[in-house]
C-alpha atoms as a PDB file:
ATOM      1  CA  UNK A   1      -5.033 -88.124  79.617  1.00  0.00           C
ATOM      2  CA  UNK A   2      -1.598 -89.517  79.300  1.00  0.00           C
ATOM      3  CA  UNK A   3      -0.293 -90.168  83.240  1.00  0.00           C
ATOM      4  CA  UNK A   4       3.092 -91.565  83.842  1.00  0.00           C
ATOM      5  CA  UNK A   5       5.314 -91.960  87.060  1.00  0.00           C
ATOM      6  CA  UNK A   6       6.788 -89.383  85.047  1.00  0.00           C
ATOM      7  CA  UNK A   7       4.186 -86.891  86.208  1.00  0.00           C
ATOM      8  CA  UNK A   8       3.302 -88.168  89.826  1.00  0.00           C
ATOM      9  CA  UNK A   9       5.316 -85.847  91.809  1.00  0.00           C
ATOM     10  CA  UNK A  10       2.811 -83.227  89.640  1.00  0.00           C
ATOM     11  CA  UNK A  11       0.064 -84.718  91.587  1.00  0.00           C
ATOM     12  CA  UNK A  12      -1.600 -87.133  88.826  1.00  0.00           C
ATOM     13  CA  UNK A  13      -1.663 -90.470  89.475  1.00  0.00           C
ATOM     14  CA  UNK A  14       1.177 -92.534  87.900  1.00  0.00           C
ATOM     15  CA  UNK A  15       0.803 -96.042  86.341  1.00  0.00           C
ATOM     16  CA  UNK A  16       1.132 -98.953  88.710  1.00  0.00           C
ATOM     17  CA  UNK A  17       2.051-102.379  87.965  1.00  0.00           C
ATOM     18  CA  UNK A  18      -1.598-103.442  88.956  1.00  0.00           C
ATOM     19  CA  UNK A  19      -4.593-103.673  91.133  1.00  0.00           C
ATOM     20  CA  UNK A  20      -5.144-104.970  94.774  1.00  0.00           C
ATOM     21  CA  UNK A  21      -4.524-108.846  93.651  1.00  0.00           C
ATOM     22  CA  UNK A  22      -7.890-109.804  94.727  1.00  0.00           C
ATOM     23  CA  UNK A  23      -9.334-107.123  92.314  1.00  0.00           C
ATOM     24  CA  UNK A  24      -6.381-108.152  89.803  1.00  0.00           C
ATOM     25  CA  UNK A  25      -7.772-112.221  89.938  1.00  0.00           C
ATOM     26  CA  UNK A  26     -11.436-111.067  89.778  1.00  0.00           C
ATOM     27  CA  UNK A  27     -10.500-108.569  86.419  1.00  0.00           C
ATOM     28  CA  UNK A  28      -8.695-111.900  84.996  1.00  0.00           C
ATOM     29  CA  UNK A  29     -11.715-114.360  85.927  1.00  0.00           C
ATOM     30  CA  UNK A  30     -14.355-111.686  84.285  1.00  0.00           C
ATOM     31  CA  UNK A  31     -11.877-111.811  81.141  1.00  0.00           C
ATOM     32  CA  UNK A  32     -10.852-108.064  82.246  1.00  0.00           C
ATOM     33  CA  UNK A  33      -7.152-108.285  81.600  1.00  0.00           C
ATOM     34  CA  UNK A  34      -7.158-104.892  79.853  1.00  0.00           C
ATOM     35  CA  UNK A  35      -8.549-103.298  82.678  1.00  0.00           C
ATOM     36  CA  UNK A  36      -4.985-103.963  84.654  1.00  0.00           C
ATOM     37  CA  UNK A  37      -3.397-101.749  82.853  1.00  0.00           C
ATOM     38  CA  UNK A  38      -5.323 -99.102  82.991  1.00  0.00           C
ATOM     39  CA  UNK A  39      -5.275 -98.929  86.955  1.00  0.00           C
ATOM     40  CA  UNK A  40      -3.430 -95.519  88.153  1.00  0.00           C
ATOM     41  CA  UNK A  41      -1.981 -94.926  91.627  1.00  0.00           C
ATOM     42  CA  UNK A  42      -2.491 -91.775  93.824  1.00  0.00           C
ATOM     43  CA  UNK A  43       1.096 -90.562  95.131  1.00  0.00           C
ATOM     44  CA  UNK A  44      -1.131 -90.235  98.256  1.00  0.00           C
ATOM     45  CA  UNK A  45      -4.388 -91.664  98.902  1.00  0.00           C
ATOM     46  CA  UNK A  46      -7.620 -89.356  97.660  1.00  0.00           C
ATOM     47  CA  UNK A  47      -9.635 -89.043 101.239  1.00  0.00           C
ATOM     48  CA  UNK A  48     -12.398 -86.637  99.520  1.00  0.00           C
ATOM     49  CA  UNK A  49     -13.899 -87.168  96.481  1.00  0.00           C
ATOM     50  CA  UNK A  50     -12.830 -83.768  94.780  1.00  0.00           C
ATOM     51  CA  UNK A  51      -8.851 -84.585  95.732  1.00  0.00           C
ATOM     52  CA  UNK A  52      -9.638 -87.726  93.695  1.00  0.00           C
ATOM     53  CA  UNK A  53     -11.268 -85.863  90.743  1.00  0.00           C
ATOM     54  CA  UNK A  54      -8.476 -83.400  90.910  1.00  0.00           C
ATOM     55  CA  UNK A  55      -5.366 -85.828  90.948  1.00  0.00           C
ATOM     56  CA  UNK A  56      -7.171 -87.837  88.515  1.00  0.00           C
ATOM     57  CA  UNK A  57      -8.058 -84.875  85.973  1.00  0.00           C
ATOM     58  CA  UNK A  58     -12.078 -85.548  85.744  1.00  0.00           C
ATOM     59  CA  UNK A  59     -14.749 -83.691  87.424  1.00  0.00           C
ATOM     60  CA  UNK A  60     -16.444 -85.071  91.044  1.00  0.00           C
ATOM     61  CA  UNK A  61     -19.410 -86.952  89.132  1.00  0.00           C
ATOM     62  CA  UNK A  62     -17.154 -88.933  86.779  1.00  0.00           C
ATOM     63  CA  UNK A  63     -16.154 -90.330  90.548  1.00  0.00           C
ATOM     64  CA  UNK A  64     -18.167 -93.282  91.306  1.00  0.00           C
ATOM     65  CA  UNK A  65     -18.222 -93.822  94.936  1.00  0.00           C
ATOM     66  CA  UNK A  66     -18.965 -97.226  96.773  1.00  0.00           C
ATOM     67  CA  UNK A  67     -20.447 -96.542  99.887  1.00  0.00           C
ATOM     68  CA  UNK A  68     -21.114-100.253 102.160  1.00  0.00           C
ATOM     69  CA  UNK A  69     -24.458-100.307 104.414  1.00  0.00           C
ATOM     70  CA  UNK A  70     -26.080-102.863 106.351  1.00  0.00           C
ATOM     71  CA  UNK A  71     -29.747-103.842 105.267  1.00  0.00           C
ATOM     72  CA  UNK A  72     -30.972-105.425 108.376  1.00  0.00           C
ATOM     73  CA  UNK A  73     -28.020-106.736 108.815  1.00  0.00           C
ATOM     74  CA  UNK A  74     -27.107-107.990 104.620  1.00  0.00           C
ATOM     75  CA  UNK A  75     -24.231-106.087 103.504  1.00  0.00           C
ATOM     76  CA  UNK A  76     -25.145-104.050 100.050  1.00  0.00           C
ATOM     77  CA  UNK A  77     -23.019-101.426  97.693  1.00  0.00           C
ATOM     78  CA  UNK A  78     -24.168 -98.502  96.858  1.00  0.00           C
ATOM     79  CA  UNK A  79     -22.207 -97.199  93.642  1.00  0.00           C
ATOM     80  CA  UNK A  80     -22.944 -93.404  92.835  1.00  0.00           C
ATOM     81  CA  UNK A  81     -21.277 -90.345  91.278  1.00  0.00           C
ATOM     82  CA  UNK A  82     -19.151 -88.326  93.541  1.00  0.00           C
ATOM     83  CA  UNK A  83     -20.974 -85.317  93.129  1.00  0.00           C
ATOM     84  CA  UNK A  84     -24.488 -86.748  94.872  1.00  0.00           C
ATOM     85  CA  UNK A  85     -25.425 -87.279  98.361  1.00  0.00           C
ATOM     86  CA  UNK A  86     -26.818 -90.873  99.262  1.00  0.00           C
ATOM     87  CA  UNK A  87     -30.399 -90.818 100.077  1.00  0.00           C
ATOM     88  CA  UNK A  88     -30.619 -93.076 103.110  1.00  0.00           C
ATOM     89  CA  UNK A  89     -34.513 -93.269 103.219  1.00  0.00           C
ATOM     90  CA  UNK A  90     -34.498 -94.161  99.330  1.00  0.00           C
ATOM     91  CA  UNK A  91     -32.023 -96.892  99.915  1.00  0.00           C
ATOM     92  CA  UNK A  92     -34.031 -98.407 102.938  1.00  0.00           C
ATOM     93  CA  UNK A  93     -36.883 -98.205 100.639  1.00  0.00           C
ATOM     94  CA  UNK A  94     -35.708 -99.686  98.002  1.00  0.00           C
ATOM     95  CA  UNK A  95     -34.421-102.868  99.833  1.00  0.00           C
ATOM     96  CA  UNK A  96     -37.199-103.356 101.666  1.00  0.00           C
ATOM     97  CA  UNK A  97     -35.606-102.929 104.472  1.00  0.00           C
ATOM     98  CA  UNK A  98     -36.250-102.535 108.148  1.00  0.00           C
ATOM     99  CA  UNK A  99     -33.253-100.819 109.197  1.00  0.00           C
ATOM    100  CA  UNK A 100     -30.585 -99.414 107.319  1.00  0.00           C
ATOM    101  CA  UNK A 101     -27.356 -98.871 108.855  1.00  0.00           C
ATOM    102  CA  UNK A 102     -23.625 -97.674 107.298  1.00  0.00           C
ATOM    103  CA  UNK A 103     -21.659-101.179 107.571  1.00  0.00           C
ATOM    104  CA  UNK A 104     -18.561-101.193 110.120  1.00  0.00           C
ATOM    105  CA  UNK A 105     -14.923-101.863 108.891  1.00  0.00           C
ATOM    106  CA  UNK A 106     -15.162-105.249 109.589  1.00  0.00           C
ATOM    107  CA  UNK A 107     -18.104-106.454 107.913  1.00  0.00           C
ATOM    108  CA  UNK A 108     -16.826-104.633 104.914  1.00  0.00           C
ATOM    109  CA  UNK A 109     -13.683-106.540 105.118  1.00  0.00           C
ATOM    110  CA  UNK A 110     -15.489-109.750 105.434  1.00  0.00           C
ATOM    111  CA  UNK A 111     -18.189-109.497 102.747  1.00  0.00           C
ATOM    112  CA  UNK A 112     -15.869-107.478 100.060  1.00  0.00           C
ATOM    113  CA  UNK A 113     -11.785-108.842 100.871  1.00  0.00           C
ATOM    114  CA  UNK A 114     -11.005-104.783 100.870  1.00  0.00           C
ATOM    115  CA  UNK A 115     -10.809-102.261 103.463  1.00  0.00           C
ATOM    116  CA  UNK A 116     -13.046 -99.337 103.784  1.00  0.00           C
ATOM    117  CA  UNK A 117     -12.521 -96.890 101.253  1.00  0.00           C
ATOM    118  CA  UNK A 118     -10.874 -99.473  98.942  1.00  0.00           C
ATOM    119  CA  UNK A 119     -13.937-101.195  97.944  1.00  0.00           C
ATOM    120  CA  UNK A 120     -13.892-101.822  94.052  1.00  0.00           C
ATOM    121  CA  UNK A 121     -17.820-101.829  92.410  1.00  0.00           C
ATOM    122  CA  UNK A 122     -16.928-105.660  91.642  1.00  0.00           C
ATOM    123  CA  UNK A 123     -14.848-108.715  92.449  1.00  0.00           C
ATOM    124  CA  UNK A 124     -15.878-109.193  95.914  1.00  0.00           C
ATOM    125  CA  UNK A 125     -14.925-112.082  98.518  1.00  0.00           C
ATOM    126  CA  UNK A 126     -18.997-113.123  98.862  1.00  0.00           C
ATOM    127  CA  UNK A 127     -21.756-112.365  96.576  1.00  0.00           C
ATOM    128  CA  UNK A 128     -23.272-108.922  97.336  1.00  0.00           C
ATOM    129  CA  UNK A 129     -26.519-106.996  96.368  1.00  0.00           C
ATOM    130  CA  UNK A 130     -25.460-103.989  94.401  1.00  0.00           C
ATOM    131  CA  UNK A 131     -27.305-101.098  93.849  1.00  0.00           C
ATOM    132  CA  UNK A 132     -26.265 -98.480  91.084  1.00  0.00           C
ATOM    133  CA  UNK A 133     -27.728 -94.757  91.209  1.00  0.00           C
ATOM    134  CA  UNK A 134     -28.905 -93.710  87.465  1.00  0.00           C
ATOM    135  CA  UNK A 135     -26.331 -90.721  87.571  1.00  0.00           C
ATOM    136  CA  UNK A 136     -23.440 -92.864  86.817  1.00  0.00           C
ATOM    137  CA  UNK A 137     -24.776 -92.894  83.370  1.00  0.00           C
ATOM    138  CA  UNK A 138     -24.635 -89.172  82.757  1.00  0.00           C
ATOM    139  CA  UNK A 139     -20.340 -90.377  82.356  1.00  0.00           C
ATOM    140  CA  UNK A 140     -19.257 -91.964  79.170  1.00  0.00           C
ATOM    141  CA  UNK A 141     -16.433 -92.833  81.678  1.00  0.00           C
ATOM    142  CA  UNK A 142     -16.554 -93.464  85.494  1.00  0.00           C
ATOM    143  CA  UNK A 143     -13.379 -93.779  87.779  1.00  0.00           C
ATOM    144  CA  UNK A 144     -13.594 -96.336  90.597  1.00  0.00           C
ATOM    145  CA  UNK A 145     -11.293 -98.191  93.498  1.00  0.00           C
ATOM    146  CA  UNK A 146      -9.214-100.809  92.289  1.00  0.00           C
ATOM    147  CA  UNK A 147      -9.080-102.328  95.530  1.00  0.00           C
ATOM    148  CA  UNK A 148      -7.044 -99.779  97.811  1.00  0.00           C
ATOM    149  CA  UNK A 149      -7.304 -96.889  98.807  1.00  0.00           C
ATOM    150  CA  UNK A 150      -4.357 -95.742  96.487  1.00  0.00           C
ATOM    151  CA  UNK A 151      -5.848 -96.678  93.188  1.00  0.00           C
ATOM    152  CA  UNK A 152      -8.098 -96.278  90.386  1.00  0.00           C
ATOM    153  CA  UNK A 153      -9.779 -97.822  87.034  1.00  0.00           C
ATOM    154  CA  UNK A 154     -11.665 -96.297  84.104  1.00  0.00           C
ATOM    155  CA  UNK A 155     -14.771 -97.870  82.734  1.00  0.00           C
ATOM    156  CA  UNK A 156     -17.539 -97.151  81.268  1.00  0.00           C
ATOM    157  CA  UNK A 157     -20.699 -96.935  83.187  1.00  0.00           C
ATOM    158  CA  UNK A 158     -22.916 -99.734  81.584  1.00  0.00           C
ATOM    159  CA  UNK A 159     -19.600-101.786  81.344  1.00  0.00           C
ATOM    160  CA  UNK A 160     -19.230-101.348  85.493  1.00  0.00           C
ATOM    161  CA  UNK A 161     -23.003-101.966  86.175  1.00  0.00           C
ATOM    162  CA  UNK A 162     -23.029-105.420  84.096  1.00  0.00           C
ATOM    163  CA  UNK A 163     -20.138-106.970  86.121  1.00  0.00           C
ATOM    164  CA  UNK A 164     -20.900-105.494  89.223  1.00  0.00           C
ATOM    165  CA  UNK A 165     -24.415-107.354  88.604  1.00  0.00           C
ATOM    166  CA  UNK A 166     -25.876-104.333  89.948  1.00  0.00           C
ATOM    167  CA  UNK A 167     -29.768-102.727  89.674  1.00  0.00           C
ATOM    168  CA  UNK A 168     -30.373 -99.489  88.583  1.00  0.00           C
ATOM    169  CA  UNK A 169     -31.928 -97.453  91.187  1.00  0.00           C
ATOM    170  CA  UNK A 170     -32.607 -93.629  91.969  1.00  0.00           C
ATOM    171  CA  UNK A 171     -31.414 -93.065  95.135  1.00  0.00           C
ATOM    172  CA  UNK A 172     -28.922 -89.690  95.284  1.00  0.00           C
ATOM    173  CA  UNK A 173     -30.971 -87.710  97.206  1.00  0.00           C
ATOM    174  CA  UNK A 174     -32.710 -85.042  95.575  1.00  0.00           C
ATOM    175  CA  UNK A 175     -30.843 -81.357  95.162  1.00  0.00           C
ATOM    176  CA  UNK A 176     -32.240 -78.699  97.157  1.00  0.00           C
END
């Protein structure tokens, strides 16, 4: 896909001089630097996962949403394709956790640097457990925040995983 500002009033994303600069230092300090100029800005931001997937060009599952919980009170990531539906009980589970709760705006802000709904899979302010649903791998290429709620990377999946430092985990919950 070739996406310019010359097609942004179409609706694609358009090129953007770079990330959130948090995300931009972390992409430099992981030796990333490529990665900057592949970020793409929304004309808008994407609320829903299928206006990202359609102003992007790539089908829901090639979205990888990051969805911020509390695990008895730890902040943790939970990176999966756009298409699934999180599995709240698997999560808990896997954790070990007593209580699982979806984190408030501020600890999100806190642990990550980013706002809600901004939260790139990697590059955070403190050190966070990330879990990564298996269906990100189905993609030879996943799409992901760049650190607002305006923009957007491509990587691959295994790429994304590695320097997220996240553990591969089965937690969309299961398809009726």
């Amino acid at each position: 896909m070739n996406v310019t500002d010359d097609n942004a009033d179409e609706g694609r994303p358009s090129v953007v001089s770079g990330p959130d600069p948090l995300f931009a230092e972390a992409l430099r300090e992981l030796g990333l630097d490529e990665v900057i100029g592949r970020v793409r800005r929304f004309p808008d931001t994407a609320r829903t996962t299928a206006e990202a997937a359609a102003a992007i060009g790539c089908e829901p599952s090639q979205i990888c949403k990051s969805l911020f919980f509390a695990a008895d009170g730890v902040p943790v990531l939970v990176l999966l394709d756009g298409s699934a539906h999180v599995g709240m009980e698997l999560v808990r589970q896997e954790l070990g956790a007593d209580k699982l709760t979806r984190a408030g705006g501020r600890l999100v802000r806190e642990s990550t640097g980013y706002g809600p709904g901004a939260v790139p899979p990697f590059g955070h302010r403190t050190r966070i457990r990330v879990l990564v649903d298996r269906s990100l791998l189905a993609h030879d290429t996943v799409w992901t925040s760049a650190g607002t709620p305006f923009t957007v990377f491509p990587m691959d999946p295994k790429s994304l995983i590695a320097h997220a430092d996240g553990t591969l985990v089965d937690v969309r919950e299961p398809m009726a």
